[in-house]
Protein backbone atom coordinates (compact mmCIF):
# COMPACT_ATOMS: atom_id res chain seq x y z
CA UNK A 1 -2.76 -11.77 1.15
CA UNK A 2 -5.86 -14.07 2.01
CA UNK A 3 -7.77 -15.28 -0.66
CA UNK A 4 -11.91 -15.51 -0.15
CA UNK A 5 -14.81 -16.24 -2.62
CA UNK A 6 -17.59 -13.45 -2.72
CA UNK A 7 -19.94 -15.42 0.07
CA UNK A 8 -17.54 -16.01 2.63
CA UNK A 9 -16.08 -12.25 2.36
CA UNK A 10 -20.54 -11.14 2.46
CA UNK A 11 -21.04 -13.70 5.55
CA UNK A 12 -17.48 -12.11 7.72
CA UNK A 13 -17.66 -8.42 6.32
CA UNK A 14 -16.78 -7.45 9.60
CA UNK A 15 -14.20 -9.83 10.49
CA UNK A 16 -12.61 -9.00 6.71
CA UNK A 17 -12.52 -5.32 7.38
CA UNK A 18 -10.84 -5.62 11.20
CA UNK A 19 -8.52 -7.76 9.74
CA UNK A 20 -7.68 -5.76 7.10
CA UNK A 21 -7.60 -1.97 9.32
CA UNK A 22 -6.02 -4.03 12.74
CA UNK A 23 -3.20 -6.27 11.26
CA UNK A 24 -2.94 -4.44 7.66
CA UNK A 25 -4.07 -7.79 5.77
CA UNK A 26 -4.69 -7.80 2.39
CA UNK A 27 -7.54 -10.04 1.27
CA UNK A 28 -8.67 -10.74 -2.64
CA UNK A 29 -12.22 -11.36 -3.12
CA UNK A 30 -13.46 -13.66 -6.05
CA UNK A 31 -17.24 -14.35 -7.59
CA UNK A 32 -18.11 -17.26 -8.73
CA UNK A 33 -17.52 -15.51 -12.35
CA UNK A 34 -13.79 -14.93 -11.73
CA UNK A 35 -14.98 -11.29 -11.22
CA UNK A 36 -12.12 -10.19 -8.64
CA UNK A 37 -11.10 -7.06 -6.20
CA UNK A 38 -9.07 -6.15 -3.58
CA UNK A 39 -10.30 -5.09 0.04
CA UNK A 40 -7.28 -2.72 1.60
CA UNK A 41 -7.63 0.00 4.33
CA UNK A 42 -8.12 3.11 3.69
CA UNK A 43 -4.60 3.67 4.99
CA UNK A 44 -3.22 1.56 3.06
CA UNK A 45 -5.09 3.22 -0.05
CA UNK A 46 -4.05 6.79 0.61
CA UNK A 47 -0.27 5.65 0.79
CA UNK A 48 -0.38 4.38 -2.06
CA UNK A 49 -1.99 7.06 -3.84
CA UNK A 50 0.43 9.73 -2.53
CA UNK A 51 3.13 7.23 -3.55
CA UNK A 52 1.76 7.53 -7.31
CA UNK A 53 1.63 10.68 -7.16
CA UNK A 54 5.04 11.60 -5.58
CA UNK A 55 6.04 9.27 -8.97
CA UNK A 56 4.22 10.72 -11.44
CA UNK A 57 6.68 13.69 -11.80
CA UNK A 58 9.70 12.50 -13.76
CA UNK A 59 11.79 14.76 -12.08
CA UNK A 60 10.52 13.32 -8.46
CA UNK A 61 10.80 10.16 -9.20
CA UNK A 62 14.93 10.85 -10.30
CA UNK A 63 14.99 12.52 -7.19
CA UNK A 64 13.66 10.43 -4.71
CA UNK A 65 15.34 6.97 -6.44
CA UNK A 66 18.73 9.58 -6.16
CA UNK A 67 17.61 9.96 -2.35
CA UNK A 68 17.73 5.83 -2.39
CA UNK A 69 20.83 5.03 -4.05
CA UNK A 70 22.76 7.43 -1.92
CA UNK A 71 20.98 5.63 1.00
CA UNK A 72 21.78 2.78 0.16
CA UNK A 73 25.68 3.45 -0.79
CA UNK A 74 25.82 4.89 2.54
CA UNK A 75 26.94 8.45 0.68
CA UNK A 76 24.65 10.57 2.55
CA UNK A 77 25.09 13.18 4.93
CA UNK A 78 23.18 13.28 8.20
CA UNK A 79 22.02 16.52 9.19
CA UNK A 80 20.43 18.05 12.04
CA UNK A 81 16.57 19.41 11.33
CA UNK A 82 16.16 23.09 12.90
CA UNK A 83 13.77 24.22 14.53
């Protein structure tokens, strides 16, 4: 994650946001009154948000971190998706 103050992120907007959309950075933004945010891509921000979501159902969440364990235990079964 790169780390700019408030008037170098305003003077290289555009630099910040191809950055952040062509190489998936991360950058935090700072004012001079500690005042702080994060600039992701849009991307980025809807994976996320489907991620919370897919997590916010208790039953979900057992399921999917069921999914991982059997992952990685290696006792899953492969199968072949029809058509």
């Amino acid at each position: 994650m790169q780390s700019v103050f408030y008037s170098e992120a305003r003077n290289n907007l555009r630099g910040i946001i191809n950055s952040v959309v062509d190489d998936c950075e991360e950058y935090l933004i700072t004012t001079k009154n500690k005042k702080q945010a994060i600039v992701i891509s849009y991307e980025e921000y809807n994976s996320l948000k489907e991620t919370l979501y897919l997590l916010s159902s208790k039953n979900n969440r057992d399921r999917l971190l069921e999914s991982v364990e059997e992952i990685e235990n290696g006792s899953f079964k492969e199968r072949e998706l029809l058509d």
